[in-house]
PDB file of N, CA and C in Angstrom:
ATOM      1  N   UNK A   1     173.117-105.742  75.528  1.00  0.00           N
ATOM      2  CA  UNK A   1     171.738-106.130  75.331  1.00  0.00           C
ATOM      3  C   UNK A   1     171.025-105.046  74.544  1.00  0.00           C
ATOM      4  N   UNK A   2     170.422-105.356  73.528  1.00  0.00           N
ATOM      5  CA  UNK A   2     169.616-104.596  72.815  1.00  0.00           C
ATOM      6  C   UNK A   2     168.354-104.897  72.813  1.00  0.00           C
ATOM      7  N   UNK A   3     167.039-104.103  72.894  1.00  0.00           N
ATOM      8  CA  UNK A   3     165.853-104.249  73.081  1.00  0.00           C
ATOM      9  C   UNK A   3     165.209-104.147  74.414  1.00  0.00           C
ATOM     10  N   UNK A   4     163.892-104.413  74.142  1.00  0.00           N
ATOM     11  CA  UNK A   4     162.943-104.954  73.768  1.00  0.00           C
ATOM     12  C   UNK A   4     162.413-104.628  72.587  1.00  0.00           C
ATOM     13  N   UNK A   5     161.780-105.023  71.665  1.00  0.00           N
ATOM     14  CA  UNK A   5     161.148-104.262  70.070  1.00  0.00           C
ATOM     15  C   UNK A   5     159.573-104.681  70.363  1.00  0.00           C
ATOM     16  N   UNK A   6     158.874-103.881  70.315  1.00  0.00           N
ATOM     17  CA  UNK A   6     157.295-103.695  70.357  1.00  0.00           C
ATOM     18  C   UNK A   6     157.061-103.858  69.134  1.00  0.00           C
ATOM     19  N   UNK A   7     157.225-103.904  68.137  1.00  0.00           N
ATOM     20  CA  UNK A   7     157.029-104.353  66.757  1.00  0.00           C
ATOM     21  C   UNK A   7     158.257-105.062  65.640  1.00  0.00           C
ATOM     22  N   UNK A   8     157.291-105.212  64.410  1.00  0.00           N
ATOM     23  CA  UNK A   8     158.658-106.041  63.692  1.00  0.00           C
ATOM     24  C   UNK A   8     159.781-105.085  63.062  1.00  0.00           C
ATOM     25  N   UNK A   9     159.118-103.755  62.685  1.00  0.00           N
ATOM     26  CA  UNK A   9     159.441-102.491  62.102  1.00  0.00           C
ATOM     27  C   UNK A   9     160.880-102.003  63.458  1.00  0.00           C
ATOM     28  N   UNK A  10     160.032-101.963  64.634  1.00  0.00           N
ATOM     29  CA  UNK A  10     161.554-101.420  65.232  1.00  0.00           C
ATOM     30  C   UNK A  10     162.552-102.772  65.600  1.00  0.00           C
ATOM     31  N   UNK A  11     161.910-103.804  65.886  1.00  0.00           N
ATOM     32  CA  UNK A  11     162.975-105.076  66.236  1.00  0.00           C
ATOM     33  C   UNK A  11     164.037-104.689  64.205  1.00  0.00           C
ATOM     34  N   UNK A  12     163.591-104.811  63.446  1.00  0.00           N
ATOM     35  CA  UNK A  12     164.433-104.902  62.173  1.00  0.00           C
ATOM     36  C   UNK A  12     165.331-103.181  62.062  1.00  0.00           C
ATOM     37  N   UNK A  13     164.477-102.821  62.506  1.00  0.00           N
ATOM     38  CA  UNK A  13     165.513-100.932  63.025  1.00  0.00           C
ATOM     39  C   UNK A  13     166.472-101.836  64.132  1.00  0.00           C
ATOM     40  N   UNK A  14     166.413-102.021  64.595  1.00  0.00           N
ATOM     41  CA  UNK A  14     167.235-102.667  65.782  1.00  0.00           C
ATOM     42  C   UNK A  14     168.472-103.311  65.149  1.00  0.00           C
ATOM     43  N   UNK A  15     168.006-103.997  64.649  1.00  0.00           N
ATOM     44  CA  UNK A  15     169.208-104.799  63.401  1.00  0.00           C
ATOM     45  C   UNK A  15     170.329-103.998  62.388  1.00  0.00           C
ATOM     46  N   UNK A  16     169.314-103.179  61.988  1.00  0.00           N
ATOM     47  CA  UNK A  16     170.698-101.960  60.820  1.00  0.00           C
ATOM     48  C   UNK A  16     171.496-101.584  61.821  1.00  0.00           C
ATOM     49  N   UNK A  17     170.999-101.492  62.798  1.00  0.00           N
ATOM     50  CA  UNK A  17     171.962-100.350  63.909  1.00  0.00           C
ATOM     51  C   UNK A  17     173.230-101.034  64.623  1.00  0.00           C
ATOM     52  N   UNK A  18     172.799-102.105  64.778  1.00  0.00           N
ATOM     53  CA  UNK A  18     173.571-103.122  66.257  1.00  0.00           C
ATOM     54  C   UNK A  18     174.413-104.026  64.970  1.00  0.00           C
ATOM     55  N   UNK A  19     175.914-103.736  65.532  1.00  0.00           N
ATOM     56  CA  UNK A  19     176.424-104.783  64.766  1.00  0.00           C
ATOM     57  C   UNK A  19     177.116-106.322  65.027  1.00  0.00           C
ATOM     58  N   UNK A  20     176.822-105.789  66.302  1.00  0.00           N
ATOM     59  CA  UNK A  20     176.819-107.591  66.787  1.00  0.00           C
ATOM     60  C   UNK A  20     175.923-107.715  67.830  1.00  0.00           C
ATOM     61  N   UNK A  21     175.160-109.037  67.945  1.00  0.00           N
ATOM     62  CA  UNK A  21     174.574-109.693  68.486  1.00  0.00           C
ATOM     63  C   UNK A  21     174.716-110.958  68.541  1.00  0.00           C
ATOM     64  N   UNK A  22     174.981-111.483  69.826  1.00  0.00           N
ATOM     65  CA  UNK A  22     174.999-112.592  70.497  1.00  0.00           C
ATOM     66  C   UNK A  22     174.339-113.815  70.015  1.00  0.00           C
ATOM     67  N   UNK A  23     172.886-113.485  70.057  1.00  0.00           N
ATOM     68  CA  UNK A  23     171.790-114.187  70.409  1.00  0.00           C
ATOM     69  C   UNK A  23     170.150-113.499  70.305  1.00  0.00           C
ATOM     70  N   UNK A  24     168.876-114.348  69.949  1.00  0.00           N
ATOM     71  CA  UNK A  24     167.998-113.263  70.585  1.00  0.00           C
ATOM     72  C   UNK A  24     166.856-114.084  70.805  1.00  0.00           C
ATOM     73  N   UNK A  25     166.020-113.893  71.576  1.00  0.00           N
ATOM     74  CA  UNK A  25     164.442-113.937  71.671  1.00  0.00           C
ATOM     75  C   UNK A  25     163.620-112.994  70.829  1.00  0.00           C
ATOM     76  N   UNK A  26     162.583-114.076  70.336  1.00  0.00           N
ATOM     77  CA  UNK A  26     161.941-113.786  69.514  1.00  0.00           C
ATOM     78  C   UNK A  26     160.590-114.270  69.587  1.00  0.00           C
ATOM     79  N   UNK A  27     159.739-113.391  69.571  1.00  0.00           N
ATOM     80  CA  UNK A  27     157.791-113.175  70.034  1.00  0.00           C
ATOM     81  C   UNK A  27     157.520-113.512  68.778  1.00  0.00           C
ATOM     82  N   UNK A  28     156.927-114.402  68.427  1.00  0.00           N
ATOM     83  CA  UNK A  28     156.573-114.637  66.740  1.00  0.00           C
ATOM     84  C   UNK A  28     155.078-113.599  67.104  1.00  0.00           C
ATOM     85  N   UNK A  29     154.734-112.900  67.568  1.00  0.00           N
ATOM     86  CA  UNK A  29     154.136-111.915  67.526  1.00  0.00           C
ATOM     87  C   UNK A  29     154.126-110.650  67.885  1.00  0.00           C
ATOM     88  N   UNK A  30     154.423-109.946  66.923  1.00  0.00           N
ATOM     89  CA  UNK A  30     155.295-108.538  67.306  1.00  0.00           C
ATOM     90  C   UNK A  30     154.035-107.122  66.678  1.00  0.00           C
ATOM     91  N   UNK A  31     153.258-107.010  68.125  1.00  0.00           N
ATOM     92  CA  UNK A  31     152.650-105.632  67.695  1.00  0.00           C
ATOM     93  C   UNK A  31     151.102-106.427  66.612  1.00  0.00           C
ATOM     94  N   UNK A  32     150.644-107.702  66.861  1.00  0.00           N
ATOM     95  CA  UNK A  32     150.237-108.104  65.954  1.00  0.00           C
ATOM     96  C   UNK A  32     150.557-108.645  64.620  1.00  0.00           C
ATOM     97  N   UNK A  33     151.759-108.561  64.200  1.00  0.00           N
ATOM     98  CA  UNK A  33     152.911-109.035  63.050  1.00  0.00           C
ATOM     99  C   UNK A  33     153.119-110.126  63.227  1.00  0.00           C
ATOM    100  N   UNK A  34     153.269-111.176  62.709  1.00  0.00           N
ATOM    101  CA  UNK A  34     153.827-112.136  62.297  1.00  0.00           C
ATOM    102  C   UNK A  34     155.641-111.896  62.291  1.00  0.00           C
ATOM    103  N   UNK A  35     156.668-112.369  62.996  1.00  0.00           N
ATOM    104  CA  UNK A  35     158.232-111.552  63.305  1.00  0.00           C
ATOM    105  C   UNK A  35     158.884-112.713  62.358  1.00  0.00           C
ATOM    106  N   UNK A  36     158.653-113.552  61.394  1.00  0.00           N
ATOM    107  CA  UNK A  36     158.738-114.250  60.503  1.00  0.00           C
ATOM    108  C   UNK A  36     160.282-113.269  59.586  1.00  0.00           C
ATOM    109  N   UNK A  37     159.851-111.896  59.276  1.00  0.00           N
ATOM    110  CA  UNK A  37     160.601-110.819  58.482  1.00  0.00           C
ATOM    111  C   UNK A  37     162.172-110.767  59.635  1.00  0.00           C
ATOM    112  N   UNK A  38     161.676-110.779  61.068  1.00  0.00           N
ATOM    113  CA  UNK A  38     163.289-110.558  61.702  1.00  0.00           C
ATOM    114  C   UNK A  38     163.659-111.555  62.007  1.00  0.00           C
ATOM    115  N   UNK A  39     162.961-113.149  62.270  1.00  0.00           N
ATOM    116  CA  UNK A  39     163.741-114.600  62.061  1.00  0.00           C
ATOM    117  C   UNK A  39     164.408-114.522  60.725  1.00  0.00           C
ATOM    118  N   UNK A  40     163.969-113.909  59.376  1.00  0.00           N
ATOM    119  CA  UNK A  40     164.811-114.502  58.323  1.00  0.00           C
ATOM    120  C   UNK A  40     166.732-113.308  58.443  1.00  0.00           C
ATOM    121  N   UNK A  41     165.753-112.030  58.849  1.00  0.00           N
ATOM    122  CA  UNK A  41     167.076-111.155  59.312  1.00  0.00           C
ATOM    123  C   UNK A  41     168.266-111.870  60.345  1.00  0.00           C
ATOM    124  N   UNK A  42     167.565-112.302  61.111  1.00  0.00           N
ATOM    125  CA  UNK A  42     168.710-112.730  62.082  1.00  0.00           C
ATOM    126  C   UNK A  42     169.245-113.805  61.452  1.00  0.00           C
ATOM    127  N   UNK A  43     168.971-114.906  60.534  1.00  0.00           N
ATOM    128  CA  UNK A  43     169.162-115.802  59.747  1.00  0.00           C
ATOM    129  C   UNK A  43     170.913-115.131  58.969  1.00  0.00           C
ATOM    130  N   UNK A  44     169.736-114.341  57.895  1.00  0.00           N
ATOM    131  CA  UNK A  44     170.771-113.569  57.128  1.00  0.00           C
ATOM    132  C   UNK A  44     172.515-113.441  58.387  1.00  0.00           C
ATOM    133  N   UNK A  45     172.555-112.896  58.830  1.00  0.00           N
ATOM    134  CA  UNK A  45     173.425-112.545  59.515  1.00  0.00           C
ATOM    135  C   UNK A  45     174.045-113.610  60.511  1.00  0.00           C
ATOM    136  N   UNK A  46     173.584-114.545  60.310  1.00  0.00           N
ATOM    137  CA  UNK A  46     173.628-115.912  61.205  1.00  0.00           C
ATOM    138  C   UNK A  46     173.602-115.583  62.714  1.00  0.00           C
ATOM    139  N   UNK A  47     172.865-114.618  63.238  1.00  0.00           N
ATOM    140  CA  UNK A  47     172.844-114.872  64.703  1.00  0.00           C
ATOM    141  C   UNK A  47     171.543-115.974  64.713  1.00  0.00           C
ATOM    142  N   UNK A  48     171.846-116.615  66.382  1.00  0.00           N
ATOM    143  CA  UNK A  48     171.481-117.849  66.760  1.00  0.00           C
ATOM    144  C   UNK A  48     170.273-117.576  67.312  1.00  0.00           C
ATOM    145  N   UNK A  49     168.991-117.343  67.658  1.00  0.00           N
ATOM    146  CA  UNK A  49     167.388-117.158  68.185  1.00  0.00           C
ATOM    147  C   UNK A  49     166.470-118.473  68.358  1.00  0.00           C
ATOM    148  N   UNK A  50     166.086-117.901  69.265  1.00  0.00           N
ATOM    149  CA  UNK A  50     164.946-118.843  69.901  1.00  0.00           C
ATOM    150  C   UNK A  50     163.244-117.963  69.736  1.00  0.00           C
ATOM    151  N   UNK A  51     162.463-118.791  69.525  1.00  0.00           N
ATOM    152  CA  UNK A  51     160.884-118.303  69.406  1.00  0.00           C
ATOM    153  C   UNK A  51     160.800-118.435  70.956  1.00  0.00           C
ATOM    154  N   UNK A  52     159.686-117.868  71.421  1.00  0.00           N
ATOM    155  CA  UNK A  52     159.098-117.740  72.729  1.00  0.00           C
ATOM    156  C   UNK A  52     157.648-117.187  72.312  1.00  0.00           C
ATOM    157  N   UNK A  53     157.094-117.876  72.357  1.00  0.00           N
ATOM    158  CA  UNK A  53     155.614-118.020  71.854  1.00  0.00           C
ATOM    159  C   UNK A  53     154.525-118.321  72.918  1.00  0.00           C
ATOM    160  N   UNK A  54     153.226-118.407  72.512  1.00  0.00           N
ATOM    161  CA  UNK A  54     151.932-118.497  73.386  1.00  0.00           C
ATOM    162  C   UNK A  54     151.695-119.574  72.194  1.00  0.00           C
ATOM    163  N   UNK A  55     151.923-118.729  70.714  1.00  0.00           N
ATOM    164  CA  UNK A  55     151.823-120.132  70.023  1.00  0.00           C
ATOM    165  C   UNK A  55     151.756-121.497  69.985  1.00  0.00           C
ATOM    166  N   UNK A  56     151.079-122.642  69.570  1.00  0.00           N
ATOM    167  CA  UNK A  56     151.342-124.155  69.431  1.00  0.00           C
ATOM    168  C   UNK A  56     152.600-123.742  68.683  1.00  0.00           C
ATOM    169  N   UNK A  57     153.491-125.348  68.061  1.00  0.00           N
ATOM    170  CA  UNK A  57     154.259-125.396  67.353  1.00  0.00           C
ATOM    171  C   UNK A  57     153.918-125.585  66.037  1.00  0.00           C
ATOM    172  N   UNK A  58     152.621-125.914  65.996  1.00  0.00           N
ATOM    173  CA  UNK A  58     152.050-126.846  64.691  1.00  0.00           C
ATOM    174  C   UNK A  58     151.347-125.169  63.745  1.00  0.00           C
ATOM    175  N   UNK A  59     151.376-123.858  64.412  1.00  0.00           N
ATOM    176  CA  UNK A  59     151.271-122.909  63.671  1.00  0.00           C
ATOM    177  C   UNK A  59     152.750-122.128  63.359  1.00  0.00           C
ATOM    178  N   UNK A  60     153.716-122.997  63.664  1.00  0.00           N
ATOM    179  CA  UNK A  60     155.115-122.351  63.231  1.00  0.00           C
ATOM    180  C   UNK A  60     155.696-122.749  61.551  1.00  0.00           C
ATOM    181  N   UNK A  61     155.997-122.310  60.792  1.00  0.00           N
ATOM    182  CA  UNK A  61     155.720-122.538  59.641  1.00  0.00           C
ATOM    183  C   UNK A  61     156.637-123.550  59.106  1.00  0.00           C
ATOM    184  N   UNK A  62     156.832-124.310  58.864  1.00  0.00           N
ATOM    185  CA  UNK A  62     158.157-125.282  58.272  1.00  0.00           C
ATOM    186  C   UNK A  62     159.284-124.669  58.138  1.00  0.00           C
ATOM    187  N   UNK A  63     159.684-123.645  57.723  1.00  0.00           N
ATOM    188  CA  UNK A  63     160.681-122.957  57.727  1.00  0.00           C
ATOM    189  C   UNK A  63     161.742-123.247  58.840  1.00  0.00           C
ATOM    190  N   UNK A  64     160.948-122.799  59.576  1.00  0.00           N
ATOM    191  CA  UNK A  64     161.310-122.195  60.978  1.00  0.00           C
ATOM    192  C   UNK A  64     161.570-123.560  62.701  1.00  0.00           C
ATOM    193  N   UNK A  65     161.381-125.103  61.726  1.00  0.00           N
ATOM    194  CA  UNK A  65     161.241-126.093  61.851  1.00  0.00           C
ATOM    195  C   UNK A  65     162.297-126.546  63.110  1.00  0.00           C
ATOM    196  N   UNK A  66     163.613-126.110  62.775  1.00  0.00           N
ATOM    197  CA  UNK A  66     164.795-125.985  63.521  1.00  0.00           C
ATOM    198  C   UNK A  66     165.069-125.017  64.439  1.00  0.00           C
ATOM    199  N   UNK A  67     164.216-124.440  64.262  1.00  0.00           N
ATOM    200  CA  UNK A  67     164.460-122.829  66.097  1.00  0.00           C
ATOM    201  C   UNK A  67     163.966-123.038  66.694  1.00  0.00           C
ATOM    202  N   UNK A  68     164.579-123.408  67.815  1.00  0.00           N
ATOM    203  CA  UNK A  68     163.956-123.718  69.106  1.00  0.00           C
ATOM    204  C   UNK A  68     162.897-122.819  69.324  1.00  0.00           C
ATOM    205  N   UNK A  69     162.259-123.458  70.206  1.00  0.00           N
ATOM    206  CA  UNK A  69     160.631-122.765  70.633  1.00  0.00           C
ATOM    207  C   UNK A  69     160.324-122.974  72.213  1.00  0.00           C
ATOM    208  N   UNK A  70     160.285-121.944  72.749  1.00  0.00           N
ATOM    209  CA  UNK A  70     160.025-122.106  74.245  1.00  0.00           C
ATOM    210  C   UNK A  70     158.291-121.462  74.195  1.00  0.00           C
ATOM    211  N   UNK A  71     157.309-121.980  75.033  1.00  0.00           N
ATOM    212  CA  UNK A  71     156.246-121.809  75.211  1.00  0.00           C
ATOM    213  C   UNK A  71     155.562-120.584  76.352  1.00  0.00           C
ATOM    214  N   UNK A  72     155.184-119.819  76.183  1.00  0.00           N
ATOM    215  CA  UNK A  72     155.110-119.176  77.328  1.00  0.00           C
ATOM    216  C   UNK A  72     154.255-119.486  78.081  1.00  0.00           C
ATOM    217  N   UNK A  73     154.219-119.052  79.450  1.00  0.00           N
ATOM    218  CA  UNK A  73     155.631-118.287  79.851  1.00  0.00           C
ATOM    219  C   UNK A  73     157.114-118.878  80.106  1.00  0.00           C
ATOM    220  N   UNK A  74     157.846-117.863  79.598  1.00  0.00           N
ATOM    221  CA  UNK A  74     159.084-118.870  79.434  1.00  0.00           C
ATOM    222  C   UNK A  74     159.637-119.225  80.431  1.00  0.00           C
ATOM    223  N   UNK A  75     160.149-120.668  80.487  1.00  0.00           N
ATOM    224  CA  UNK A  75     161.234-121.158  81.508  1.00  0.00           C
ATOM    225  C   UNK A  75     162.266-120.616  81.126  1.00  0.00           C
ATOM    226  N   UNK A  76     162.387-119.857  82.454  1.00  0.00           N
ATOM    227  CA  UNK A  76     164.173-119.209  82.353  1.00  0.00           C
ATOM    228  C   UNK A  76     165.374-120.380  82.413  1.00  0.00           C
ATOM    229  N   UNK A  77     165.223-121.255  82.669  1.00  0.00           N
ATOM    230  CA  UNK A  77     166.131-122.270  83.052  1.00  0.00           C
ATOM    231  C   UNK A  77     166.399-122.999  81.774  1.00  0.00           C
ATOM    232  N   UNK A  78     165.394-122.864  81.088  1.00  0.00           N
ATOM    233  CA  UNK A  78     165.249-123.881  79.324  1.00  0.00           C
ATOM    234  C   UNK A  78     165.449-122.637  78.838  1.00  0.00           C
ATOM    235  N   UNK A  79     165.130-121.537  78.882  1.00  0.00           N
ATOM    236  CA  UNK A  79     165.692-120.540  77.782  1.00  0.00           C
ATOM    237  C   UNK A  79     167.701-120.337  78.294  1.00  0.00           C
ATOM    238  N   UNK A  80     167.784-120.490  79.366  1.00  0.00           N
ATOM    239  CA  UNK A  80     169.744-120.232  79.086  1.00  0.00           C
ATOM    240  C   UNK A  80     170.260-121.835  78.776  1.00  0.00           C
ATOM    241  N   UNK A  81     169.592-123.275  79.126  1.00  0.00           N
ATOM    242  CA  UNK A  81     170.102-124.030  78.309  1.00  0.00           C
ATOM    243  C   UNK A  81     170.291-123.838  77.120  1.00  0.00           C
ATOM    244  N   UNK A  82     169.156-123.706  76.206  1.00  0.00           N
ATOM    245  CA  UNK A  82     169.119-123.494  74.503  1.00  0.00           C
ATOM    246  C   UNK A  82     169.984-121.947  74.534  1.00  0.00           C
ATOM    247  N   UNK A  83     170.400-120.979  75.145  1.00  0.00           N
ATOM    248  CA  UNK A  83     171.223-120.144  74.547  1.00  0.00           C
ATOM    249  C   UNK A  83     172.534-120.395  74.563  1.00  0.00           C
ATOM    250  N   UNK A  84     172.797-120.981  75.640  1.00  0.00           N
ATOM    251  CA  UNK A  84     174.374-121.779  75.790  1.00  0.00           C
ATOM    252  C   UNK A  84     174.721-122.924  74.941  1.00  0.00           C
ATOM    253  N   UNK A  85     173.782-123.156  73.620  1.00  0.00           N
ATOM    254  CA  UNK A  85     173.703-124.637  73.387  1.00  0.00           C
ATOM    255  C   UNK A  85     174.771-123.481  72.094  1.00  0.00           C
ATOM    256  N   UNK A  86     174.347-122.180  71.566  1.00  0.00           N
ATOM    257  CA  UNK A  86     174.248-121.885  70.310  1.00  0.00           C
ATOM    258  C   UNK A  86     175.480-120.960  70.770  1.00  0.00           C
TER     259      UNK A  86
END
């Protein structure tokens, strides 16, 4: 397990370093940031992530259309379905 990242700057430090990862949760708000920069990182590298947001869905950007989105606070029970799915 790697993390928690308080921002997008160390969640993407997090990334050069760790060379495998599973899986991850992801705060589409990191430190006030928009974490848009470490969804496309984890992309790049094809690990599998889920949003976990306070967010609606309807401010998630089209992009990002296909990543699951859990609402907070998160259901632990719907967040290890969707990680076992990937």
């Amino acid at each position: 397990m790697i993390g928690p990242a308080a921002s997008t700057e160390e969640a993407l430090e997090l990334l050069e370093t760790e060379h495998h990862i599973d899986g991850a949760v992801l705060d589409i708000n990191l430190g006030g940031e928009r974490s848009y920069q470490v969804a496309d990182a984890l992309r790049a590298r094809a690990v599998p992530f889920v949003f976990a947001t306070g967010y609606d869905s309807w401010n998630i950007p089209d992009t990002y259309a296909s990543v699951p989105c859990l609402e907070k606070p998160v259901n632990t029970r719907a967040l290890a379905r969707l990680l076992s799915r990937n």
